[in-house]
C-alpha atoms as a PDB file:
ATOM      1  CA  UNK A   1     -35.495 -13.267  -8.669  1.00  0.00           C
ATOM      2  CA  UNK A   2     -32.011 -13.671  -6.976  1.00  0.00           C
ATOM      3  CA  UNK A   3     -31.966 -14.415  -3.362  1.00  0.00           C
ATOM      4  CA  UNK A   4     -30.286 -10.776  -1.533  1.00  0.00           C
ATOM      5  CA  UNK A   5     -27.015 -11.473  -0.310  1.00  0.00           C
ATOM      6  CA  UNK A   6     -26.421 -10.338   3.715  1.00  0.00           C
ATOM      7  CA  UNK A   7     -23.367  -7.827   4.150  1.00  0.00           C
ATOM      8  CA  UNK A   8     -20.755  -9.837   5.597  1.00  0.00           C
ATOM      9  CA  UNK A   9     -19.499  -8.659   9.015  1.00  0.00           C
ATOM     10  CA  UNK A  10     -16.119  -7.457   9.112  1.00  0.00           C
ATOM     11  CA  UNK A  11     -15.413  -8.849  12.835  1.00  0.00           C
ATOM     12  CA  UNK A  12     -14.151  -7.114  16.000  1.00  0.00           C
ATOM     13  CA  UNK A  13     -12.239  -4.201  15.672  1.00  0.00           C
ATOM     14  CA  UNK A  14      -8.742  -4.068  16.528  1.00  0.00           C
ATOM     15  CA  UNK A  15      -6.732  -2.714  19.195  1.00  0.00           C
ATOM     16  CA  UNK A  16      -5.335   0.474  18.313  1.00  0.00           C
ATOM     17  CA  UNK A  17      -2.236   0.186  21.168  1.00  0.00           C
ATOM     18  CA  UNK A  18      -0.952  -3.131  19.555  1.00  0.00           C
ATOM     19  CA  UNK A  19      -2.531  -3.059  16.051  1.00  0.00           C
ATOM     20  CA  UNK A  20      -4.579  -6.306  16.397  1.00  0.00           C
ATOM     21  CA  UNK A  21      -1.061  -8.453  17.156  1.00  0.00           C
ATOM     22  CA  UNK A  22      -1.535  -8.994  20.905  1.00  0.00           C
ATOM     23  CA  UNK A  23       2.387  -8.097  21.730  1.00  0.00           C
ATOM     24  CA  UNK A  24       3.774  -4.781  22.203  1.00  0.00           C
ATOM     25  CA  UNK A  25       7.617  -3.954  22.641  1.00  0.00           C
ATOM     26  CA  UNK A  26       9.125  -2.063  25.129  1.00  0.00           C
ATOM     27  CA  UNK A  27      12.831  -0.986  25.665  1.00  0.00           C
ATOM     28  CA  UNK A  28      15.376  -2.269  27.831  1.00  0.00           C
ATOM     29  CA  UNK A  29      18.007  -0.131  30.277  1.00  0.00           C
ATOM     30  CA  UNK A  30      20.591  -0.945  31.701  1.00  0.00           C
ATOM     31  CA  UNK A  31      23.562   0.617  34.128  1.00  0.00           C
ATOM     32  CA  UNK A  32      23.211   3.592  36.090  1.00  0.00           C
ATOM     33  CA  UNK A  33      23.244   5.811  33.194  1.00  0.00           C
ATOM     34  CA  UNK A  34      20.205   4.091  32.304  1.00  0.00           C
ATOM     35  CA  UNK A  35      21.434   3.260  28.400  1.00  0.00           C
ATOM     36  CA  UNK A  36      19.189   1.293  26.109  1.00  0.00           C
ATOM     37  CA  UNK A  37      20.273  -1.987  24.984  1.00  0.00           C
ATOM     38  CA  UNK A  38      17.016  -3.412  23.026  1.00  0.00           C
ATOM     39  CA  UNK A  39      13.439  -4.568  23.261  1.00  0.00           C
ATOM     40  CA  UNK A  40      11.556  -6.794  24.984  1.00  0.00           C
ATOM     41  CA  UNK A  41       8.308  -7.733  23.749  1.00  0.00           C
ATOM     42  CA  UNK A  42       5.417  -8.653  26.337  1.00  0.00           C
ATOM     43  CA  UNK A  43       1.440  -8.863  26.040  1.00  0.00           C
ATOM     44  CA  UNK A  44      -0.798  -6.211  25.011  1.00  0.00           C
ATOM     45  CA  UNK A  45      -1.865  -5.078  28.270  1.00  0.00           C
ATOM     46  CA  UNK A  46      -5.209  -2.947  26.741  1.00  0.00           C
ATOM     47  CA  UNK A  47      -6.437  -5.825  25.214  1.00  0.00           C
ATOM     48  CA  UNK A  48      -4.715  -8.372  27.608  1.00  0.00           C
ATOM     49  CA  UNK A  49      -3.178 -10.467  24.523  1.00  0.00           C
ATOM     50  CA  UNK A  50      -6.492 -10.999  22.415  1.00  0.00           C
ATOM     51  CA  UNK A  51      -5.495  -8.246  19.888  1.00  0.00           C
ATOM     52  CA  UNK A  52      -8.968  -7.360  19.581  1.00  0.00           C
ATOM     53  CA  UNK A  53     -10.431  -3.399  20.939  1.00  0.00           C
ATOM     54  CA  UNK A  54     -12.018  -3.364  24.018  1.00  0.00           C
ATOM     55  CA  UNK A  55     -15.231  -0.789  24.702  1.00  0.00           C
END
C-alpha cells in the first residue's frame, strides 16, 4: 500500500484591494482646475504592504 499524500495548502489568500501585489496606484492633480497628470503608486493600505487578505 502507497503512503496517502496530504492536500497541499494553497497559502493565505490575497488581498482583493491590491490583488496580492502590496502597491496600489492613485492619480495625481494638479492646478486649480484640478487636471490629472498621472499616477502615483503607494502601499496597500488594507493589507499595509503584505499583499496578503486580512480577516
Amino acid at each position: 500500500m502507497g503512503a496517502s499524500k496530504t492536500p497541499a495548502t494553497a497559502g493565505p489568500a490575497k488581498c482583493p484591494t491590491c490583488k496580492g501585489s502590496g502597491e496600489v496606484s492613485r492619480a495625481v492633480y494638479v492646478g486649480r482646475k484640478r487636471r490629472a497628470v498621472g499616477q502615483q503608486t503607494g502601499i496597500c493600505l488594507t493589507c499595509l504592504g503584505s499583499g496578503e487578505a486580512t480577516d
